[in-house]
PDB file of N, CA and C in Angstrom:
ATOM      1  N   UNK A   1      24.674 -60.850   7.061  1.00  0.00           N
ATOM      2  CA  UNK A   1      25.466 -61.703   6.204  1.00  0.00           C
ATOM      3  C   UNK A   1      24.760 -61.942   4.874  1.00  0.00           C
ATOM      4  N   UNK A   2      23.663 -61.856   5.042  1.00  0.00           N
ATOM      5  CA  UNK A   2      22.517 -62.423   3.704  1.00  0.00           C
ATOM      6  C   UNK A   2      22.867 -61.196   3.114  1.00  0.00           C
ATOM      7  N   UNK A   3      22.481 -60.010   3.435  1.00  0.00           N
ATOM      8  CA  UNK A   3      22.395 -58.746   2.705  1.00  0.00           C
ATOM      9  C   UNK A   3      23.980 -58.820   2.210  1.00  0.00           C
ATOM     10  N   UNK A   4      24.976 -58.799   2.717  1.00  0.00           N
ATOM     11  CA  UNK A   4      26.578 -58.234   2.127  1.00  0.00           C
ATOM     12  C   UNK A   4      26.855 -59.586   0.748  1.00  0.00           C
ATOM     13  N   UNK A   5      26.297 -60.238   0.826  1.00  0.00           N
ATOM     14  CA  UNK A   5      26.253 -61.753   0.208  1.00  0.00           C
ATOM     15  C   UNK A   5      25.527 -61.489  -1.235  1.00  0.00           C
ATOM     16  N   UNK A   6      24.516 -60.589  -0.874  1.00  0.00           N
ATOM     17  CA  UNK A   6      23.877 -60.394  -2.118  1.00  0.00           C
ATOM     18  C   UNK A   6      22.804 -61.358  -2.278  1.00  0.00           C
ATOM     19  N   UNK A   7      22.055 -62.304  -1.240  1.00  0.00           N
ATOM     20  CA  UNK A   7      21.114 -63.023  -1.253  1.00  0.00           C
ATOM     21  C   UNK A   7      19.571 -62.632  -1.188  1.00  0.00           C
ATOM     22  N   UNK A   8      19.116 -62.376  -1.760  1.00  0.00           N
ATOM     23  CA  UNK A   8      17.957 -61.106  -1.630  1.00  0.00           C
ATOM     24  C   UNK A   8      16.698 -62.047  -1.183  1.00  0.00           C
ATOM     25  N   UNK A   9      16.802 -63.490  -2.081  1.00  0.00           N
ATOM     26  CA  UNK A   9      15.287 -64.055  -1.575  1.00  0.00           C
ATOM     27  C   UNK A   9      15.587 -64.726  -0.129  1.00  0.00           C
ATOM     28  N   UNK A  10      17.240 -65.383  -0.141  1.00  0.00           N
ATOM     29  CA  UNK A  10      17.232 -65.756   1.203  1.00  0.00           C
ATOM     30  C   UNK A  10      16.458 -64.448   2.535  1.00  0.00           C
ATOM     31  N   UNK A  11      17.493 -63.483   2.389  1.00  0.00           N
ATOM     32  CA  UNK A  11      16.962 -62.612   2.937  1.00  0.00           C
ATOM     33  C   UNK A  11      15.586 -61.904   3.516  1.00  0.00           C
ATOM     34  N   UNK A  12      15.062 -62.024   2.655  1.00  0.00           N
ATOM     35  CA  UNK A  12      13.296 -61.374   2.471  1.00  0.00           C
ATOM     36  C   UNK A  12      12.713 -62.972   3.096  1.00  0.00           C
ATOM     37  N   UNK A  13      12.833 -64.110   2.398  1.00  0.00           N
ATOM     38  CA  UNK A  13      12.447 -65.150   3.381  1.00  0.00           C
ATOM     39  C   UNK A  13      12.598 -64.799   5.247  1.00  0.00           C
ATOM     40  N   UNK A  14      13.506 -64.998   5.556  1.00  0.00           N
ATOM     41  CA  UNK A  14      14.373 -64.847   6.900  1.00  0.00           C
ATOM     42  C   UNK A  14      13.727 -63.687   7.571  1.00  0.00           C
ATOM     43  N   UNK A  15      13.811 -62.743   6.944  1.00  0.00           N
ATOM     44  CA  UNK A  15      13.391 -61.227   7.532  1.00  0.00           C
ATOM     45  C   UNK A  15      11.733 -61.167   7.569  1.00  0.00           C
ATOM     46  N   UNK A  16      11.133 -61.670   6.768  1.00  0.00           N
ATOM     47  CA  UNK A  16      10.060 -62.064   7.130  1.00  0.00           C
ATOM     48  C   UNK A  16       9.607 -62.349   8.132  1.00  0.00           C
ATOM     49  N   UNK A  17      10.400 -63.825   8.349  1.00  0.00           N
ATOM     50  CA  UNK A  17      10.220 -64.879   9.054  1.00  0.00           C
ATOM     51  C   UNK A  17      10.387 -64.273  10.836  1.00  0.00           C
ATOM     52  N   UNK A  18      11.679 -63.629  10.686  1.00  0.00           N
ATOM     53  CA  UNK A  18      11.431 -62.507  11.954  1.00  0.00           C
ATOM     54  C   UNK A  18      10.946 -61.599  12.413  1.00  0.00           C
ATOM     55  N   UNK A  19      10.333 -60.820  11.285  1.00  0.00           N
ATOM     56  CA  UNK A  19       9.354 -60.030  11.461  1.00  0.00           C
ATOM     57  C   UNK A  19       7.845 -60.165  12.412  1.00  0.00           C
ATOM     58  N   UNK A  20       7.668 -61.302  11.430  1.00  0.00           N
ATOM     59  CA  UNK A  20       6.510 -62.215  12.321  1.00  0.00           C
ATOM     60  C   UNK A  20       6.985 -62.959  13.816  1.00  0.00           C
ATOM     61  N   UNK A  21       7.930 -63.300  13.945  1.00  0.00           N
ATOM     62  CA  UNK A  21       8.183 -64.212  15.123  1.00  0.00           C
ATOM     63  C   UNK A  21       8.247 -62.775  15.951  1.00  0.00           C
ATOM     64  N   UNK A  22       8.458 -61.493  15.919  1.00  0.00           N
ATOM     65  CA  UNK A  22       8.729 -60.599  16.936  1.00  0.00           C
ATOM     66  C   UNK A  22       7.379 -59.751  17.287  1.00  0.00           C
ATOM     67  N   UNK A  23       6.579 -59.872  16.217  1.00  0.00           N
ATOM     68  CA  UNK A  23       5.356 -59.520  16.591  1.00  0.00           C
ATOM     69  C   UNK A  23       4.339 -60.334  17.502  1.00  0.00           C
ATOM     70  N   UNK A  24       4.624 -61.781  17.351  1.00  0.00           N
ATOM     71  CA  UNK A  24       4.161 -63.006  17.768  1.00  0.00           C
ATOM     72  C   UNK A  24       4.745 -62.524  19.371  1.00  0.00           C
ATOM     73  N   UNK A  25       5.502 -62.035  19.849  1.00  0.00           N
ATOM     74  CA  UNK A  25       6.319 -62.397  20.963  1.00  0.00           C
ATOM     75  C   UNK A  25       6.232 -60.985  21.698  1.00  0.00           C
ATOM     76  N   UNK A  26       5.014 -59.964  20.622  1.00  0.00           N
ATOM     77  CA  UNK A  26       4.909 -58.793  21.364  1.00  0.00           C
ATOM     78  C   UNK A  26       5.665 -57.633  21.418  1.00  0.00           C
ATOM     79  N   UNK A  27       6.660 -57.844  20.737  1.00  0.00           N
ATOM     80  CA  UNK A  27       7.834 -56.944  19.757  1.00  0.00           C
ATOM     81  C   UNK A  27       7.664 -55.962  18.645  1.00  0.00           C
ATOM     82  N   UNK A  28       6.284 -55.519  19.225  1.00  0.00           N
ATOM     83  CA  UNK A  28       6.004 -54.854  17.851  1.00  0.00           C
ATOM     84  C   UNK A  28       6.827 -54.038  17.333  1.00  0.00           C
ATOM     85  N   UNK A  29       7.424 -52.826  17.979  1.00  0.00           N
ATOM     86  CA  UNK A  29       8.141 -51.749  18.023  1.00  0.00           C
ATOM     87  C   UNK A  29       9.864 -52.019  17.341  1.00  0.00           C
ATOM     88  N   UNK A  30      10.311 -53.590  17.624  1.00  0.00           N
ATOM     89  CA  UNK A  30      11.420 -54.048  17.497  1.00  0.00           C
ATOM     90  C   UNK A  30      11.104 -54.365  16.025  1.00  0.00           C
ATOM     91  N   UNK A  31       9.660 -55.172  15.664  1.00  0.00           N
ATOM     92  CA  UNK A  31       9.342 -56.112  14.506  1.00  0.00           C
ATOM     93  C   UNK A  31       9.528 -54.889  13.214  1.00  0.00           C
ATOM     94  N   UNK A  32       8.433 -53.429  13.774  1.00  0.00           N
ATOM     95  CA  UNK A  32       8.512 -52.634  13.112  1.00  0.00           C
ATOM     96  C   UNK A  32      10.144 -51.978  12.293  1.00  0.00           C
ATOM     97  N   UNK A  33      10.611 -51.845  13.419  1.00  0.00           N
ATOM     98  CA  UNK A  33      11.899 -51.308  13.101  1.00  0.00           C
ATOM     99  C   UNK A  33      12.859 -51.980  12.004  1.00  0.00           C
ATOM    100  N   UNK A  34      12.915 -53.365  12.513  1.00  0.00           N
ATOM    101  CA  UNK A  34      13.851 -54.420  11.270  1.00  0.00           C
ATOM    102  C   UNK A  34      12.701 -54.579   9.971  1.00  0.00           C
ATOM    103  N   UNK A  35      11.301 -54.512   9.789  1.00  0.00           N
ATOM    104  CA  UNK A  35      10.755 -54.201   8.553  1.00  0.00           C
ATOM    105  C   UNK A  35      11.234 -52.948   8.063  1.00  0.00           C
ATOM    106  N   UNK A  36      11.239 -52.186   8.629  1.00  0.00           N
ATOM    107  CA  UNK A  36      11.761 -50.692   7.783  1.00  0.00           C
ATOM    108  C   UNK A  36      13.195 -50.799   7.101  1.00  0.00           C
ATOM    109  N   UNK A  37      13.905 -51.500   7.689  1.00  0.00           N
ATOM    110  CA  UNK A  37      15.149 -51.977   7.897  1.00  0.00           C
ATOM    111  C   UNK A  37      15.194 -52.697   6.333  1.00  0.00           C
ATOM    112  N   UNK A  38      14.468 -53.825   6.763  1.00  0.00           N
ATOM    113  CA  UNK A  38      14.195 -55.235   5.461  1.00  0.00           C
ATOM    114  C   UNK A  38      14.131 -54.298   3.793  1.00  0.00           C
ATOM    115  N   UNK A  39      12.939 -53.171   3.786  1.00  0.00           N
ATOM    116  CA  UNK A  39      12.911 -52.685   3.220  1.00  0.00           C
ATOM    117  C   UNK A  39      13.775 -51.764   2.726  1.00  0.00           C
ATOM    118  N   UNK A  40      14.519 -50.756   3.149  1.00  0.00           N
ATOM    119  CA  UNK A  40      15.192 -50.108   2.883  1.00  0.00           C
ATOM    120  C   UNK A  40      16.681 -51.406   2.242  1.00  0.00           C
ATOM    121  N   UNK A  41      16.867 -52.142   2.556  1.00  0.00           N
ATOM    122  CA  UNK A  41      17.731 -52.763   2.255  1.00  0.00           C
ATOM    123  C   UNK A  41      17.462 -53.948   1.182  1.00  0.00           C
ATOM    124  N   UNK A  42      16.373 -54.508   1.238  1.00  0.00           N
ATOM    125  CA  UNK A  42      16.014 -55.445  -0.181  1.00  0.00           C
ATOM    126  C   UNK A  42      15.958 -54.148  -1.372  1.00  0.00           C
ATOM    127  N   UNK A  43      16.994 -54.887  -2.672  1.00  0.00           N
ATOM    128  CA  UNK A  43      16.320 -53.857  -3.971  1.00  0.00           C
ATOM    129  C   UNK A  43      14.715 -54.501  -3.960  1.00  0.00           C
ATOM    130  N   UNK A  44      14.227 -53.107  -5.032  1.00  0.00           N
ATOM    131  CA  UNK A  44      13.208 -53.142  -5.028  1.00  0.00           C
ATOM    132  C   UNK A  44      12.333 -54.261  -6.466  1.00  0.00           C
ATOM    133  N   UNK A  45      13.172 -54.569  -7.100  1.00  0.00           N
ATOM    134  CA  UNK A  45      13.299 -55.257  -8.055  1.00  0.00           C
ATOM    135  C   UNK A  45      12.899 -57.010  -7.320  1.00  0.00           C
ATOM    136  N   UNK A  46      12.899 -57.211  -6.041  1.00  0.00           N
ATOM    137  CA  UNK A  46      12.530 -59.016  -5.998  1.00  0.00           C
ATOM    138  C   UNK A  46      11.350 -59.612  -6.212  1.00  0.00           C
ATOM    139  N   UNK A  47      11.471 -60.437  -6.313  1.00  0.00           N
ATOM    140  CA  UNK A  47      10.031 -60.997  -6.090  1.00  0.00           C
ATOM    141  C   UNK A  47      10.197 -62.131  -5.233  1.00  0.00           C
ATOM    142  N   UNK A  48       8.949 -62.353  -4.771  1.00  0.00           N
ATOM    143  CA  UNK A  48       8.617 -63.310  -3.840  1.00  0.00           C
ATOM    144  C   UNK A  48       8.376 -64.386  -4.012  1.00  0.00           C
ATOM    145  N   UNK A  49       9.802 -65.461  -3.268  1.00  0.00           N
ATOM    146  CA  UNK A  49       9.958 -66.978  -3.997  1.00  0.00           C
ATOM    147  C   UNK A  49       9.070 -67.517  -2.800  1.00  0.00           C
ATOM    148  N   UNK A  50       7.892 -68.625  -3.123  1.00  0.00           N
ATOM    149  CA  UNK A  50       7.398 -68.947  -3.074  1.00  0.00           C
ATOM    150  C   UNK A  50       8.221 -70.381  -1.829  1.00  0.00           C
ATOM    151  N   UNK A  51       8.008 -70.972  -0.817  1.00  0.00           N
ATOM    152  CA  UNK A  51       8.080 -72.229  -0.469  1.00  0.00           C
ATOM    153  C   UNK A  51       8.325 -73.501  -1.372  1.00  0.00           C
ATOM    154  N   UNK A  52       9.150 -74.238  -1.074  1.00  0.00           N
ATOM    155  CA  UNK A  52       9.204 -75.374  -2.403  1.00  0.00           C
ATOM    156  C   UNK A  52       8.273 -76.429  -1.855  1.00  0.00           C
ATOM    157  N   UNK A  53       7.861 -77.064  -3.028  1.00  0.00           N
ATOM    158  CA  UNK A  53       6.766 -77.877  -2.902  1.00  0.00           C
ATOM    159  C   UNK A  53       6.649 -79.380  -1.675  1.00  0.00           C
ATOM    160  N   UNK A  54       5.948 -79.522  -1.604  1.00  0.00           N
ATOM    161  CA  UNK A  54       5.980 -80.421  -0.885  1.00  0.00           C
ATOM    162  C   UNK A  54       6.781 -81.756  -0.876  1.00  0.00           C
ATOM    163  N   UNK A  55       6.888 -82.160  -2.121  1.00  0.00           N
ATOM    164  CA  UNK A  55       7.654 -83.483  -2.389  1.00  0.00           C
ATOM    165  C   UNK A  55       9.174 -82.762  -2.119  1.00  0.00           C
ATOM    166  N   UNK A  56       9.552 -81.725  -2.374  1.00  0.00           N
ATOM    167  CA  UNK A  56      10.993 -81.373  -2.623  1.00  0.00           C
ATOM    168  C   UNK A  56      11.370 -81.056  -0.857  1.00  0.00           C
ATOM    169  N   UNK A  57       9.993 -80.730   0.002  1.00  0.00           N
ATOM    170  CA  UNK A  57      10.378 -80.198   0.796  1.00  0.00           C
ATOM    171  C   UNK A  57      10.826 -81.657   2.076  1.00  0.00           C
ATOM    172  N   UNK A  58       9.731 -82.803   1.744  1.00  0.00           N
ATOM    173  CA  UNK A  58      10.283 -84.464   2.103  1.00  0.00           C
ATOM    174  C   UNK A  58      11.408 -84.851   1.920  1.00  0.00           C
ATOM    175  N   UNK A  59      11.892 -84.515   0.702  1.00  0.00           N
ATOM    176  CA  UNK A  59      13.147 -84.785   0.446  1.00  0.00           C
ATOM    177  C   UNK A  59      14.535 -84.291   1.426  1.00  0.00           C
ATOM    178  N   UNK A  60      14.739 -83.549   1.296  1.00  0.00           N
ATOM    179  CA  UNK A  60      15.694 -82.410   2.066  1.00  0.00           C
ATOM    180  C   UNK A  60      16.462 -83.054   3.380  1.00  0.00           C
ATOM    181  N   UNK A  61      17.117 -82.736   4.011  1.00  0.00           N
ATOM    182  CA  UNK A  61      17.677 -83.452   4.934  1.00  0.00           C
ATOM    183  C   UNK A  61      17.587 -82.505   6.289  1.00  0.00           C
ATOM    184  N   UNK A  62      17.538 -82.603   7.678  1.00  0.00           N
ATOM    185  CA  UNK A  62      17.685 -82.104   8.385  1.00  0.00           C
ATOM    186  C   UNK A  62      18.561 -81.158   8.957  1.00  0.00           C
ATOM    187  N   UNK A  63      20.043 -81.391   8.311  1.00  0.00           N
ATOM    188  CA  UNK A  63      21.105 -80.981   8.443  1.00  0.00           C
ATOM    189  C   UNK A  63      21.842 -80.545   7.557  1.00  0.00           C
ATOM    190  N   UNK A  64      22.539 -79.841   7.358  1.00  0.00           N
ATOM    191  CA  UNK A  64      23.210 -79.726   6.122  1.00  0.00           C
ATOM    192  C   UNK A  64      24.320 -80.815   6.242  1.00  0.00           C
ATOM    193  N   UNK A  65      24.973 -81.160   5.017  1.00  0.00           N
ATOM    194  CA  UNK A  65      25.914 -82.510   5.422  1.00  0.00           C
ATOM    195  C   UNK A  65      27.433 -81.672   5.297  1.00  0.00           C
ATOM    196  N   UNK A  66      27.422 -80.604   5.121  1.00  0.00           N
ATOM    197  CA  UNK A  66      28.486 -79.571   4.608  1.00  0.00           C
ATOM    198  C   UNK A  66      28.902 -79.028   6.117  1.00  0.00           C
ATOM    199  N   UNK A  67      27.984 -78.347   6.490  1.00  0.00           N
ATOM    200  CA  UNK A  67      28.277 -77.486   8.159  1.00  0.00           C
ATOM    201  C   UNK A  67      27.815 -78.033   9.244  1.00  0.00           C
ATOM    202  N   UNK A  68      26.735 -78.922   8.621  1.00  0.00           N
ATOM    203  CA  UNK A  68      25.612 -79.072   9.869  1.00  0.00           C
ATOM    204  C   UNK A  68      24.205 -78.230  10.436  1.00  0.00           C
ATOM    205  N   UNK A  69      24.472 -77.083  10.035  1.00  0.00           N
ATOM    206  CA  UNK A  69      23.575 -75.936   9.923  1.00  0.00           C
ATOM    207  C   UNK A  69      22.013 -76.614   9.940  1.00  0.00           C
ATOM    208  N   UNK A  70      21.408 -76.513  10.108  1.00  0.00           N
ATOM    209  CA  UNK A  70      19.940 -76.675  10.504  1.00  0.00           C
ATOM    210  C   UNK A  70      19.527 -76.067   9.077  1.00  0.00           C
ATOM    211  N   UNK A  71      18.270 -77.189   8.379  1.00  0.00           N
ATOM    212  CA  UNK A  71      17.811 -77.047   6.900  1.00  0.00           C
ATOM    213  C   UNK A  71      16.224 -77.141   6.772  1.00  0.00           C
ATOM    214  N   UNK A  72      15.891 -75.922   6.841  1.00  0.00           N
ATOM    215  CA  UNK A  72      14.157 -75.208   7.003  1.00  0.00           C
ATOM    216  C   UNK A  72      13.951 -74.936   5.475  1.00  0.00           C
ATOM    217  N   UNK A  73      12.864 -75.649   4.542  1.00  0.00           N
ATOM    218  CA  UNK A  73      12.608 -75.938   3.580  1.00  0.00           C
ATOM    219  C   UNK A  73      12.016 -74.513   3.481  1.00  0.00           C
ATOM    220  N   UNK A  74      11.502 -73.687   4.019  1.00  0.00           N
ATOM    221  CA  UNK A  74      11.321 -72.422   3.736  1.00  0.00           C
ATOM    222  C   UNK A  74      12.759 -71.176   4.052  1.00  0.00           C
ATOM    223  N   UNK A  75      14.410 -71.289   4.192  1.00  0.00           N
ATOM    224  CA  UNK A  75      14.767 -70.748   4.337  1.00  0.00           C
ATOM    225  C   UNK A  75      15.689 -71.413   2.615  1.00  0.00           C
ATOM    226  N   UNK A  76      15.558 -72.084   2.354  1.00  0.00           N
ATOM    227  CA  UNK A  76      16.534 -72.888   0.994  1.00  0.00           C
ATOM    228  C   UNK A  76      16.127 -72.168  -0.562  1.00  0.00           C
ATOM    229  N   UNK A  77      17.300 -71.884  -1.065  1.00  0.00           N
ATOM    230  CA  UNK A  77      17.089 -71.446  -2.441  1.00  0.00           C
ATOM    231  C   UNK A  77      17.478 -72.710  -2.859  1.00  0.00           C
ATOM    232  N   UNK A  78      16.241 -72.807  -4.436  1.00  0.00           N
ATOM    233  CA  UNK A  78      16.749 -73.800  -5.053  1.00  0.00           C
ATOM    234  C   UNK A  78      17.565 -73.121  -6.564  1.00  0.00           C
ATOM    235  N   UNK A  79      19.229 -74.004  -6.688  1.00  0.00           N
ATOM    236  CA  UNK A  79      19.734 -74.238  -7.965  1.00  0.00           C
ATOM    237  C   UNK A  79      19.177 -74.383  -8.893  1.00  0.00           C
ATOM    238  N   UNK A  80      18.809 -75.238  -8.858  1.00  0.00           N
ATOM    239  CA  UNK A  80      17.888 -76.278  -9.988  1.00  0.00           C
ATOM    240  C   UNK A  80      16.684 -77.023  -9.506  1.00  0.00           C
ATOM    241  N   UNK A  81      15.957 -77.959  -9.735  1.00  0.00           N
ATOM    242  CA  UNK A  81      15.593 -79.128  -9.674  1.00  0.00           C
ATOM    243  C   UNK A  81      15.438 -79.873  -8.697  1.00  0.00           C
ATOM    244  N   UNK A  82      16.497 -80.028  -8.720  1.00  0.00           N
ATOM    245  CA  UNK A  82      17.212 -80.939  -7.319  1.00  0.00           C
ATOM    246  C   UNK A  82      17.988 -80.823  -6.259  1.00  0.00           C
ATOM    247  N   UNK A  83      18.629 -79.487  -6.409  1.00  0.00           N
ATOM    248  CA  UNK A  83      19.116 -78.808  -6.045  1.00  0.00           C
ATOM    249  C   UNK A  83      19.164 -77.302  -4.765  1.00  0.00           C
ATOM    250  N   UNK A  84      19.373 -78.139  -3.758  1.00  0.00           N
ATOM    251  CA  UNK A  84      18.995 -76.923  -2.709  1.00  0.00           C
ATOM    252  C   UNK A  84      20.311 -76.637  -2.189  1.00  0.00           C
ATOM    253  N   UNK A  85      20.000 -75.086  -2.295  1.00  0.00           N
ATOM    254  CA  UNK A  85      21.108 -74.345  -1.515  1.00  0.00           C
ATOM    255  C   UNK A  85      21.327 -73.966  -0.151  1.00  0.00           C
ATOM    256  N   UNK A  86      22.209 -74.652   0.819  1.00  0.00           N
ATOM    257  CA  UNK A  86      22.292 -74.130   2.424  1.00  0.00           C
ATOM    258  C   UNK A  86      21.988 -72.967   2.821  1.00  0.00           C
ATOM    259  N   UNK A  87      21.729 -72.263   3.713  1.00  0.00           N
ATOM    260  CA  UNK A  87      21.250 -71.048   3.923  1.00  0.00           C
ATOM    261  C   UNK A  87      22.655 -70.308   4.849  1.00  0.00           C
ATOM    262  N   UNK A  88      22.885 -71.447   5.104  1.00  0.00           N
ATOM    263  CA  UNK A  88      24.425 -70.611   5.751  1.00  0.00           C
ATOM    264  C   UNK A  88      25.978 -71.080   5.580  1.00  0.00           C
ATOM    265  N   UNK A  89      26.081 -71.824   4.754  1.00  0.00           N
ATOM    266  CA  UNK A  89      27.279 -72.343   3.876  1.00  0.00           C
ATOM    267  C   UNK A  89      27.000 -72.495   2.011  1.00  0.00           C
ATOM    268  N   UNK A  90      26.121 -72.472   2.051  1.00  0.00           N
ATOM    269  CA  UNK A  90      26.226 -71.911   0.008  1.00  0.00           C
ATOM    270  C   UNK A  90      26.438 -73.421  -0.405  1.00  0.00           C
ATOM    271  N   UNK A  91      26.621 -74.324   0.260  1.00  0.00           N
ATOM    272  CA  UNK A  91      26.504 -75.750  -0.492  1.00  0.00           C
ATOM    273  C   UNK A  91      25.934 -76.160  -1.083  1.00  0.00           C
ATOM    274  N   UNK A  92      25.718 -77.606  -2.019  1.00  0.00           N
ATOM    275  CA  UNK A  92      24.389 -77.820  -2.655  1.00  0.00           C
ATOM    276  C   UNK A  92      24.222 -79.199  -2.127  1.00  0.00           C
ATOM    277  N   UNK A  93      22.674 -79.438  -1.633  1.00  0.00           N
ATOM    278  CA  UNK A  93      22.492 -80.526  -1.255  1.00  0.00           C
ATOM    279  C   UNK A  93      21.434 -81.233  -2.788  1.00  0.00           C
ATOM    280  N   UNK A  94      21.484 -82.512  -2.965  1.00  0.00           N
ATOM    281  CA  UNK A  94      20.935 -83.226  -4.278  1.00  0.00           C
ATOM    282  C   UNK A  94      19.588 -83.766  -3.115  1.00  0.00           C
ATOM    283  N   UNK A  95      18.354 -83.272  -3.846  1.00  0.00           N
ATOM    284  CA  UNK A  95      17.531 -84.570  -3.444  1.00  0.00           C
ATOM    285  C   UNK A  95      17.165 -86.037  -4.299  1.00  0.00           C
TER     286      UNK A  95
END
């Protein structure tokens, strides 16, 4: 969904994020496969957004107030400022 969406840092966040959890769990062979995967499918043009800071990441809410969706301060693009984007409804939450 991230990839057809056109979300590239969500994506590379996430895919990461599974990458590691499948190696963690002894998956190497599986972990390997969706990195080749990650790659072939991120352009090559991203760069790597960084975690938002700590104060922004206090802020944030547990939930999204839009879907409900579960809100991991390392899976959120920020708009702006103040501004965080849901990871699975495109909403904007204000901190």
């Amino acid at each position: 969904m991230l990839a057809r969406a056109r979300r590239w840092p969500a994506l590379q966040r996430v895919g990461n994020r599974v990458v590691e959890e499948l190696t963690e769990e002894g998956h190497t062979d599986l972990a390997r496969e969706f990195e080749e995967w990650l790659a072939e499918t991120l352009p090559e043009n991203i760069e790597e957004m960084g975690p938002p800071g700590s104060a922004r990441r206090a802020e944030l809410p547990l939930k999204c107030p839009s879907c409900g969706g579960p809100i991991r301060a390392d899976e959120v693009e920020w708009a702006d400022r103040t501004t965080a984007v849901c990871p699975y409804c495109g909403s904007g939450m204000r901190n």
